[in-house]
C-alpha atoms as a PDB file:
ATOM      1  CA  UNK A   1      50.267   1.675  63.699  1.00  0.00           C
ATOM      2  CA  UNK A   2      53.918   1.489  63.136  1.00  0.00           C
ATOM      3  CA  UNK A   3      56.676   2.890  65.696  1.00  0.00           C
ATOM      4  CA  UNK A   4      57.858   5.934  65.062  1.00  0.00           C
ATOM      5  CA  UNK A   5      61.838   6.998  64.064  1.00  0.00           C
ATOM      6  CA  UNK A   6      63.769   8.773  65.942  1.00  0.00           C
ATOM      7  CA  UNK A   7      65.708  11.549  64.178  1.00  0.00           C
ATOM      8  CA  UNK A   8      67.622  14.342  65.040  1.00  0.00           C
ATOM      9  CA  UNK A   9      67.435  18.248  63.415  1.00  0.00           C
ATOM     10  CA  UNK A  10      71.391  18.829  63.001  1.00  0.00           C
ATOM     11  CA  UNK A  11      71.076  22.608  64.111  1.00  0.00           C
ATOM     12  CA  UNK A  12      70.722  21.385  67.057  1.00  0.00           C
ATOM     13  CA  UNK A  13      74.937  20.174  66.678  1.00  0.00           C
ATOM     14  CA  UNK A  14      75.870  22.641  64.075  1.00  0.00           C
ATOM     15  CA  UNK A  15      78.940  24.367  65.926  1.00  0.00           C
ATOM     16  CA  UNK A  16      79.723  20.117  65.630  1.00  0.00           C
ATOM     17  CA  UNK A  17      78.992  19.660  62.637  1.00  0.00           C
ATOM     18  CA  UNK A  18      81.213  23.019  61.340  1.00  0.00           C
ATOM     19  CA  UNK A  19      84.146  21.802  63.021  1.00  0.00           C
ATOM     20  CA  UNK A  20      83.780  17.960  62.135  1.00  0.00           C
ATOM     21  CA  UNK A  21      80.659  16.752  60.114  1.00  0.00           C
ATOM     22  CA  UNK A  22      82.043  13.484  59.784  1.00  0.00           C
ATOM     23  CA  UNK A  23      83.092  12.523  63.420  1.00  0.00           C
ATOM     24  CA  UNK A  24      79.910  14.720  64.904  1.00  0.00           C
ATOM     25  CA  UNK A  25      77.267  12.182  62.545  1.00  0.00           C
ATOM     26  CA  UNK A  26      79.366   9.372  63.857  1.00  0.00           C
ATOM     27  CA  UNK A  27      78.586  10.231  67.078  1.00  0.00           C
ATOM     28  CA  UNK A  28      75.104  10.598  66.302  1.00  0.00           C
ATOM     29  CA  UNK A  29      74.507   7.334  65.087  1.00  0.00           C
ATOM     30  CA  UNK A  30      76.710   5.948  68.225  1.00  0.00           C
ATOM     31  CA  UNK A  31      74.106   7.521  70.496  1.00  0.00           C
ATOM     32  CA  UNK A  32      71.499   5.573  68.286  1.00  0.00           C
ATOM     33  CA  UNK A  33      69.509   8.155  66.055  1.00  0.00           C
ATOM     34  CA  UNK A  34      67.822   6.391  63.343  1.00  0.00           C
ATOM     35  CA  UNK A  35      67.829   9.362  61.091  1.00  0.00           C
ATOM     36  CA  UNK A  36      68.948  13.096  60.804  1.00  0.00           C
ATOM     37  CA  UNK A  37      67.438  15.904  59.043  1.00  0.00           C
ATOM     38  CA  UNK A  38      70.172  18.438  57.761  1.00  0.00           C
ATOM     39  CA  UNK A  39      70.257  22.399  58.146  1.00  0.00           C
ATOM     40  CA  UNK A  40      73.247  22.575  55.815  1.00  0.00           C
ATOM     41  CA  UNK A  41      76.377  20.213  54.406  1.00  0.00           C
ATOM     42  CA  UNK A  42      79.165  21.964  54.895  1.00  0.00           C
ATOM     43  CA  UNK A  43      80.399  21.560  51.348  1.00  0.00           C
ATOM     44  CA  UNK A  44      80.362  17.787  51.498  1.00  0.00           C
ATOM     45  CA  UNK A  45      79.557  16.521  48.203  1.00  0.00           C
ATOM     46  CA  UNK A  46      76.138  15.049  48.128  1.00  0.00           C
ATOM     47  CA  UNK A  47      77.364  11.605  46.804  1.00  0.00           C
ATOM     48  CA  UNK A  48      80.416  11.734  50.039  1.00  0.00           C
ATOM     49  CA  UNK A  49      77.502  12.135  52.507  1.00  0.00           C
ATOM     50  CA  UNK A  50      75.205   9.521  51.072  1.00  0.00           C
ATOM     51  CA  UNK A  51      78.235   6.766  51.803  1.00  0.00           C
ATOM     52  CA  UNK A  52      78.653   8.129  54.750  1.00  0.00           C
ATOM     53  CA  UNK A  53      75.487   7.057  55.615  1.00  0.00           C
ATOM     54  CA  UNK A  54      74.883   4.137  54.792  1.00  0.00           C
ATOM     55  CA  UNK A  55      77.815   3.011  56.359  1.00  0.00           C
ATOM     56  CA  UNK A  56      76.501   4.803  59.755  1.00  0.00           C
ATOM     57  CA  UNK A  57      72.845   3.489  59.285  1.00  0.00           C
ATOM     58  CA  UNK A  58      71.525   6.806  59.126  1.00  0.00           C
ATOM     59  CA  UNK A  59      68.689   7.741  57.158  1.00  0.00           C
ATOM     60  CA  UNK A  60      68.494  11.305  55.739  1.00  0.00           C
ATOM     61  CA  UNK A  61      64.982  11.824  55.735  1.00  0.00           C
ATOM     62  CA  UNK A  62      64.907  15.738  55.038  1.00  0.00           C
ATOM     63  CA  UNK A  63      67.163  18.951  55.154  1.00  0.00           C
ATOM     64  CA  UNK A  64      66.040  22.651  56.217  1.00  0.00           C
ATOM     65  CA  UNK A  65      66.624  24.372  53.110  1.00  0.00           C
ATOM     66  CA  UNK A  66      66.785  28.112  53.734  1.00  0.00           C
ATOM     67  CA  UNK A  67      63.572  30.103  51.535  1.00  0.00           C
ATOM     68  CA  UNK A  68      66.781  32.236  49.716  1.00  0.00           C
ATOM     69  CA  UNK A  69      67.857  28.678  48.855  1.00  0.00           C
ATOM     70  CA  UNK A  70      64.973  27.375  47.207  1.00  0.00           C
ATOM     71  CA  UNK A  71      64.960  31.028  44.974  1.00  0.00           C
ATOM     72  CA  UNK A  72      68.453  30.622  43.643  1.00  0.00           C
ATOM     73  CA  UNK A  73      68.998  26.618  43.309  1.00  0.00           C
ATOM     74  CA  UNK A  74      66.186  24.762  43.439  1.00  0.00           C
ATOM     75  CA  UNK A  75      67.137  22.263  41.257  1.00  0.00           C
ATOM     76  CA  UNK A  76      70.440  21.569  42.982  1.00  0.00           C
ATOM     77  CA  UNK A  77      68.801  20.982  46.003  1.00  0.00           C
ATOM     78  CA  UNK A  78      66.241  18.842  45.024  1.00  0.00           C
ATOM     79  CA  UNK A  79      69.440  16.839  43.305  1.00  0.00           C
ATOM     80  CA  UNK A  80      71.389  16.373  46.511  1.00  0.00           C
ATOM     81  CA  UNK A  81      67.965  16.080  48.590  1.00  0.00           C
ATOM     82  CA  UNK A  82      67.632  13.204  45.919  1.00  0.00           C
ATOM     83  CA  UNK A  83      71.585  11.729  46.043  1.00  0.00           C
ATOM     84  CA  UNK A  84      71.482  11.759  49.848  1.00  0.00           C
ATOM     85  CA  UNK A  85      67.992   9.461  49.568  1.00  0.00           C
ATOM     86  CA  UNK A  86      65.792  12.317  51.591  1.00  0.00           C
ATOM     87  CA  UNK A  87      62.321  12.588  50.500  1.00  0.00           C
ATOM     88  CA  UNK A  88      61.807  16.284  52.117  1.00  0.00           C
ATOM     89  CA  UNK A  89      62.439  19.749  51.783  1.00  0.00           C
ATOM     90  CA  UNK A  90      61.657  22.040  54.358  1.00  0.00           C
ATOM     91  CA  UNK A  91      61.600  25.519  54.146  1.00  0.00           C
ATOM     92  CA  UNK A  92      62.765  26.232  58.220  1.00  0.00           C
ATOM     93  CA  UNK A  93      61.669  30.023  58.521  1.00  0.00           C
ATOM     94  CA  UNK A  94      61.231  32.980  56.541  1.00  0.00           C
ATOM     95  CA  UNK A  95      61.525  36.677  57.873  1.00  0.00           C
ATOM     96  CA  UNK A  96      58.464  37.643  60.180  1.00  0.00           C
ATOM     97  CA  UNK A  97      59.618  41.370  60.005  1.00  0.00           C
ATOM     98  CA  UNK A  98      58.619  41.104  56.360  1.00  0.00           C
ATOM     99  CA  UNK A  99      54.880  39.683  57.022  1.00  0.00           C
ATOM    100  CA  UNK A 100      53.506  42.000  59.500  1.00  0.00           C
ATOM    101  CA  UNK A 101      49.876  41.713  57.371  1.00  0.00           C
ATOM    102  CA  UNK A 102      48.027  39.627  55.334  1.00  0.00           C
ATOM    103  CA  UNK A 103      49.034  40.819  51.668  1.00  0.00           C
ATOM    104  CA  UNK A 104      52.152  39.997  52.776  1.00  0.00           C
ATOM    105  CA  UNK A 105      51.704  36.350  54.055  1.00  0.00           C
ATOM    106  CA  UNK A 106      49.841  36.052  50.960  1.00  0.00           C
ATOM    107  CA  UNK A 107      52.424  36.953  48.628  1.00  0.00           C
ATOM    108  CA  UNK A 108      55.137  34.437  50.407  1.00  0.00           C
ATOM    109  CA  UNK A 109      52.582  31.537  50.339  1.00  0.00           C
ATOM    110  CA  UNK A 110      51.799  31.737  46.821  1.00  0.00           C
ATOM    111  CA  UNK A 111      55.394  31.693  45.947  1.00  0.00           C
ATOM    112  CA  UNK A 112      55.823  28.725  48.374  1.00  0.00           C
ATOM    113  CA  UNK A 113      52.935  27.183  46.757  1.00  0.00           C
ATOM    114  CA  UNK A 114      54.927  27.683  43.539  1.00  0.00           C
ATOM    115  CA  UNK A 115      57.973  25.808  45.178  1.00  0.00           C
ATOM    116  CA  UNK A 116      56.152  23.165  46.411  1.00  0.00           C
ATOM    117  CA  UNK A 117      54.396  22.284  43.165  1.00  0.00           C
ATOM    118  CA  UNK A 118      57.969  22.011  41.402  1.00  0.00           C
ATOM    119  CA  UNK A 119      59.377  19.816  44.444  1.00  0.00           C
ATOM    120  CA  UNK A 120      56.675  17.733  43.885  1.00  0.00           C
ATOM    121  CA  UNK A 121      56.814  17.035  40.524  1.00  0.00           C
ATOM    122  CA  UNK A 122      60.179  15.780  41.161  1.00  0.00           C
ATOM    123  CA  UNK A 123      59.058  13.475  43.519  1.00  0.00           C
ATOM    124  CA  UNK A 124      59.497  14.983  46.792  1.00  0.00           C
ATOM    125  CA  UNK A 125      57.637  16.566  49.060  1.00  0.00           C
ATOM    126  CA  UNK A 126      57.589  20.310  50.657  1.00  0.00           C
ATOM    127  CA  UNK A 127      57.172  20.569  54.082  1.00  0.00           C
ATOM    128  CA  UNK A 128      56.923  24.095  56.179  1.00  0.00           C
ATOM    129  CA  UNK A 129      58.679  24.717  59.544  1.00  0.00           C
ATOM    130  CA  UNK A 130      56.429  26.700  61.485  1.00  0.00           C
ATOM    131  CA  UNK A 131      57.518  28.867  64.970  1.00  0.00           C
ATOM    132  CA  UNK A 132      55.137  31.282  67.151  1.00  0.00           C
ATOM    133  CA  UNK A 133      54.646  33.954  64.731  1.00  0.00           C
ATOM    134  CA  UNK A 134      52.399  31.777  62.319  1.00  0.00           C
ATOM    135  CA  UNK A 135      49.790  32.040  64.826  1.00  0.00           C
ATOM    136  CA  UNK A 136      50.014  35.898  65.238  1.00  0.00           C
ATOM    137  CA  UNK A 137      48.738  37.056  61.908  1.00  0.00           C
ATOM    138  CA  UNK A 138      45.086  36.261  59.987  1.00  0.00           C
ATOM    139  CA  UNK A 139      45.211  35.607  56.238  1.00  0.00           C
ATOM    140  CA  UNK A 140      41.073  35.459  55.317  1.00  0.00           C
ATOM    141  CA  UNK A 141      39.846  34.959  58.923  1.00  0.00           C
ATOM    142  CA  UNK A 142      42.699  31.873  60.056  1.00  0.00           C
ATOM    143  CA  UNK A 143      46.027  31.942  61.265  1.00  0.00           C
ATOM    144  CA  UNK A 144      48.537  32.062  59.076  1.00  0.00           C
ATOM    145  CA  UNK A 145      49.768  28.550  59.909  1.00  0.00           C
ATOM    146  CA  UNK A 146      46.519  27.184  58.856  1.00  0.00           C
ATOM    147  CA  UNK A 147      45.927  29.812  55.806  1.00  0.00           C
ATOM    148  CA  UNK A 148      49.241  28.384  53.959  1.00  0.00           C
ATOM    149  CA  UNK A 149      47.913  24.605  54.071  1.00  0.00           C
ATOM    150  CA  UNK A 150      44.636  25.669  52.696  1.00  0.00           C
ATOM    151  CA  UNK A 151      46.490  27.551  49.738  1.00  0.00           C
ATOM    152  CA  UNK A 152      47.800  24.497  48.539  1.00  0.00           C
ATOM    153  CA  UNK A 153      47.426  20.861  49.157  1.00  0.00           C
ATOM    154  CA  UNK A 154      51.603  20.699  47.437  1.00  0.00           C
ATOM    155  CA  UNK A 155      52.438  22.270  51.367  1.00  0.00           C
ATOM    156  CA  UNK A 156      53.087  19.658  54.191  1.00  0.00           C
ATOM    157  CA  UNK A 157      53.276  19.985  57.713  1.00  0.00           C
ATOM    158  CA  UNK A 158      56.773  19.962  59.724  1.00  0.00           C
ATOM    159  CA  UNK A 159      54.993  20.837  62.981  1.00  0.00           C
ATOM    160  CA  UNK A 160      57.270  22.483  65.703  1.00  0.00           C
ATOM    161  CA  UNK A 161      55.105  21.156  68.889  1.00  0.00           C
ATOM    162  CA  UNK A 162      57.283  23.837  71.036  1.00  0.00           C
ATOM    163  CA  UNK A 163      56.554  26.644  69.237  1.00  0.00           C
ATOM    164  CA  UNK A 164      52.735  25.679  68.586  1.00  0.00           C
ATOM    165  CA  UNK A 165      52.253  25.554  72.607  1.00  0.00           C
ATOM    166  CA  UNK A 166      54.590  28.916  73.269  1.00  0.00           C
ATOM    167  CA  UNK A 167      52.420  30.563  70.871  1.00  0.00           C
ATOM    168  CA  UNK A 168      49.594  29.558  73.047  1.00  0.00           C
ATOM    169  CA  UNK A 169      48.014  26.807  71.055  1.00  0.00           C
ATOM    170  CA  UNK A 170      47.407  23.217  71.625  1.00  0.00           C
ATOM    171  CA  UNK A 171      50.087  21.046  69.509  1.00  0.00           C
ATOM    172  CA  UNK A 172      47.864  18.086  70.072  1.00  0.00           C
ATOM    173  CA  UNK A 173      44.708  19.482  68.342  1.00  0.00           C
ATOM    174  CA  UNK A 174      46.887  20.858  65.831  1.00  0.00           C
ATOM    175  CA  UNK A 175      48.582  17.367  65.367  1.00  0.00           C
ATOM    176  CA  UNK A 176      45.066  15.589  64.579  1.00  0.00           C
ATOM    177  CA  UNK A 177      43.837  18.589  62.607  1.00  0.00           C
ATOM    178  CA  UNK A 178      46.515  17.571  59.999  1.00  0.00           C
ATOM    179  CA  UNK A 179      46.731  14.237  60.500  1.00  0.00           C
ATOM    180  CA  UNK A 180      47.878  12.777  56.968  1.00  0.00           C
ATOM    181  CA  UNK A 181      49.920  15.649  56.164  1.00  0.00           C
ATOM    182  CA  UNK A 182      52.068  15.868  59.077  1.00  0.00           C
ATOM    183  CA  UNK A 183      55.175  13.483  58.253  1.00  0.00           C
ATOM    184  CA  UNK A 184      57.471  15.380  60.954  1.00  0.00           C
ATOM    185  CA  UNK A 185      56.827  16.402  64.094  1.00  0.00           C
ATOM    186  CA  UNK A 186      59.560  18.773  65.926  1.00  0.00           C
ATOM    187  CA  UNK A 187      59.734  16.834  69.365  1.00  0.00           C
ATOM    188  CA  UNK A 188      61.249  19.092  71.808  1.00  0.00           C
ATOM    189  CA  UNK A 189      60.496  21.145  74.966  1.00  0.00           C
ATOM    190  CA  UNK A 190      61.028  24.477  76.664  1.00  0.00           C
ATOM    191  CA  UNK A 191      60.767  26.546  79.671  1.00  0.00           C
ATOM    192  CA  UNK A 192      59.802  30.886  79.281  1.00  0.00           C
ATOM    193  CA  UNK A 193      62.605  32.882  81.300  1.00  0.00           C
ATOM    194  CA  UNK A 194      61.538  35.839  83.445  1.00  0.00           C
ATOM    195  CA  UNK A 195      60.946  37.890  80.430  1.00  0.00           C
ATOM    196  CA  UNK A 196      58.760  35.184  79.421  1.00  0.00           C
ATOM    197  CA  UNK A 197      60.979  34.558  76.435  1.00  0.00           C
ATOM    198  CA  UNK A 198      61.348  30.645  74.986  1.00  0.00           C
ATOM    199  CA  UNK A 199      64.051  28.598  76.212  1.00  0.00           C
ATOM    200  CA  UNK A 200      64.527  25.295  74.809  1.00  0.00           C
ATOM    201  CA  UNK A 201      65.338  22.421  76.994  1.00  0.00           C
ATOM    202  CA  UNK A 202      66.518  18.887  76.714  1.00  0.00           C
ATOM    203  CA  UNK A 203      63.727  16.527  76.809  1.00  0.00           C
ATOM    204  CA  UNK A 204      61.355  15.871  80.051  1.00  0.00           C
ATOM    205  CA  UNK A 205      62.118  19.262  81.848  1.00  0.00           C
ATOM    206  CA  UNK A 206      59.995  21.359  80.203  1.00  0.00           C
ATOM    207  CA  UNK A 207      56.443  22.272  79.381  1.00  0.00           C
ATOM    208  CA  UNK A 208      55.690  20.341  76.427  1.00  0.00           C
ATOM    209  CA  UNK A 209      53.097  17.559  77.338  1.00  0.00           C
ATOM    210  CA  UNK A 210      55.706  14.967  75.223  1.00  0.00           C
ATOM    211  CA  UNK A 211      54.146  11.607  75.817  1.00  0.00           C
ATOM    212  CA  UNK A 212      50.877  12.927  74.863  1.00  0.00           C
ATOM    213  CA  UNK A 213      52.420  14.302  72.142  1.00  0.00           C
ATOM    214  CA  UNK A 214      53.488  10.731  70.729  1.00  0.00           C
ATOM    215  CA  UNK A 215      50.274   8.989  70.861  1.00  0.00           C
ATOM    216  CA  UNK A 216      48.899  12.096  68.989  1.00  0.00           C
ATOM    217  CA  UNK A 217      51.403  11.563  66.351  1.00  0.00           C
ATOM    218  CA  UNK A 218      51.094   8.238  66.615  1.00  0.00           C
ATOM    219  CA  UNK A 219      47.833   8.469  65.645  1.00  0.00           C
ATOM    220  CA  UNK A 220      47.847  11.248  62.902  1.00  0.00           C
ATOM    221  CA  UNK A 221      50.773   8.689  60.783  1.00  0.00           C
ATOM    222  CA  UNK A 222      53.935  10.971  61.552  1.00  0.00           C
ATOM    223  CA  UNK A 223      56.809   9.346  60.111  1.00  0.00           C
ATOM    224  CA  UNK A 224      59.714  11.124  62.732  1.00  0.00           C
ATOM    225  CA  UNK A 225      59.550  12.400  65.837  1.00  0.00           C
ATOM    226  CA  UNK A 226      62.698  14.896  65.315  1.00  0.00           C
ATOM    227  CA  UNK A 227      64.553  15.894  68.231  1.00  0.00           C
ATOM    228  CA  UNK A 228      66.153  19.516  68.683  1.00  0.00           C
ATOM    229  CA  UNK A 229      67.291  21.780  71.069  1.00  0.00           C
ATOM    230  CA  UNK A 230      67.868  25.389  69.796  1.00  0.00           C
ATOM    231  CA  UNK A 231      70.481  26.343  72.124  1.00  0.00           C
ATOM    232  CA  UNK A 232      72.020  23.737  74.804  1.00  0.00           C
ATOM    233  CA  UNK A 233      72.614  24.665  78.044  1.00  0.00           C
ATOM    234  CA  UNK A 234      75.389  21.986  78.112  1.00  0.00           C
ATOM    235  CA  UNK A 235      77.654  20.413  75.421  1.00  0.00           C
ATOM    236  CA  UNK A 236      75.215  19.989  72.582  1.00  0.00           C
ATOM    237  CA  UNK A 237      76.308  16.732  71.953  1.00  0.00           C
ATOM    238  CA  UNK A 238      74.998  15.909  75.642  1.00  0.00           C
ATOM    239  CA  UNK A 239      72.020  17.672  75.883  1.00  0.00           C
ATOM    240  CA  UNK A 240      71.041  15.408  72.074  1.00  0.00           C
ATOM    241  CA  UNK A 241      72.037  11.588  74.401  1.00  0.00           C
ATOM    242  CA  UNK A 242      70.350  12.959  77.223  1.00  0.00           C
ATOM    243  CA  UNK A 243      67.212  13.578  75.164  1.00  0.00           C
ATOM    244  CA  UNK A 244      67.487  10.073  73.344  1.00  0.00           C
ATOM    245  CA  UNK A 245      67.923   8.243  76.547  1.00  0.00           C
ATOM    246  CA  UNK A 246      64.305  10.263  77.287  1.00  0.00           C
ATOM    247  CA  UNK A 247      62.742   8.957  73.965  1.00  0.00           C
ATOM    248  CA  UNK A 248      64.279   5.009  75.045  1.00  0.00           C
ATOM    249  CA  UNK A 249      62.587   4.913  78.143  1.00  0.00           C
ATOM    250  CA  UNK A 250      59.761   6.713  77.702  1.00  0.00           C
ATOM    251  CA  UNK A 251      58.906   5.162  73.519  1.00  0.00           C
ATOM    252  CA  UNK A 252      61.722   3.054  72.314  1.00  0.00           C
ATOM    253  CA  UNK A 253      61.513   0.284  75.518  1.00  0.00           C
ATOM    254  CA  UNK A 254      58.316  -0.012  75.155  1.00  0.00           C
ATOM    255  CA  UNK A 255      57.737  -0.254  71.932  1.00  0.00           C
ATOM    256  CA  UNK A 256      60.292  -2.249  70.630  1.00  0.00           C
END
């Protein structure tokens, strides 16, 4: 059983990374990410970004690719998915006003079933990024969630452990249910406010059982435990070291 990497979802810094991609990854890397998964380049030229990299010893392992993306330039992101030396391509979310019923979830997972197949043949893998509203809908008597990795065995897991506990699941059963499939785990944790609405916190302060979470993924061969905070309640760049120095003591000191 082999440790774990440590990555980091760059949404998470993307007001950063809009102002200065360069200097924010630097800073990344400084903190001591082992990898980052992108949600966007900000024009950088793939083959730019790949030396950037290796000079930083950061390892690009994926990128959320947006589903409007993968309709009008597949190919050129599987190319700079391929430049940058990432093996994944995640589709991050997709409308949930638009599948309020099972036809509808139908139709979008055969076309992502469609994408998948074509990623793969290229030697990558697809990976979905689920939230809470997955779990709200049945496609032929399952959730939703589970109905699009039964479509097609060309669909891997990105499992947001957050999201799979707000929607009142358990992320751990859910990690060992698709153990083998599940190369990413979203690591990250959140509080409900008084309307009982999600709000994401750094790591340790919230609701998400997290070291429980690690032997599960541990166990189920998850590649990256990827760090993210949807919106900071200090400077993001904080809120991302004070969540690594959680991973150190809690994984990294003891494993290493």
């Amino acid at each position: 059983m082999g440790r774990l990497g440590i990555g980091l979802q760059l949404y998470t810094l993307r007001d950063d990374m809009a102002r200065d991609m360069e200097g924010t990854l630097r800073q990344v890397a400084k903190i001591g990410y082992e990898g980052v998964e992108f949600a966007g380049y900000y024009d950088m030229p793939a083959d730019k970004l790949k030396g950037l990299l290796d000079e930083l010893g950061l390892k690009a392992f994926g990128s959320h690719i947006s589903l409007q993306r993968f309709r009008d330039d597949l190919q050129g992101e599987i190319d700079y998915l391929k430049t940058i030396g990432a093996t994944y391509a995640i589709c991050p979310w997709v409308d949930s006003k638009t599948l309020a019923n099972a036809e509808q979830w139908q139709t979008l997972i055969n076309e992502l079933a469609v994408i998948a197949g074509e990623v793969k043949k290229q030697g990558l893998k697809f990976l979905y990024h689920n939230h809470d509203f997955e779990f709200y809908v049945k496609v032929n008597e399952q959730f939703a969630f589970d109905a699009m990795y039964a479509a097609s065995s060309d669909i891997n897991v990105e499992m947001d452990v957050c999201w799979v506990k707000f929607a009142g699941q358990d992320p751990l059963a859910y990690i060992a249910k698709y153990a083998g499939r599940l190369p990413l785990v979203h690591f990250k944790d959140f509080t409900k406010d008084a309307e009982g609405k999600l709000v994401t916190l750094e790591l340790g302060l919230g609701e998400v059982p997290l070291k429980d979470v690690i032997k599960a993924a541990e166990k189920a061969g998850v590649e990256w435990l990827v760090v993210e905070q949807d919106h900071c309640q200090k400077a993001p760049l904080t809120s991302i070291e004070n969540s690594f120095n959680w991973v150190k003591e809690n994984y990294l000191n003891v494993h290493n």
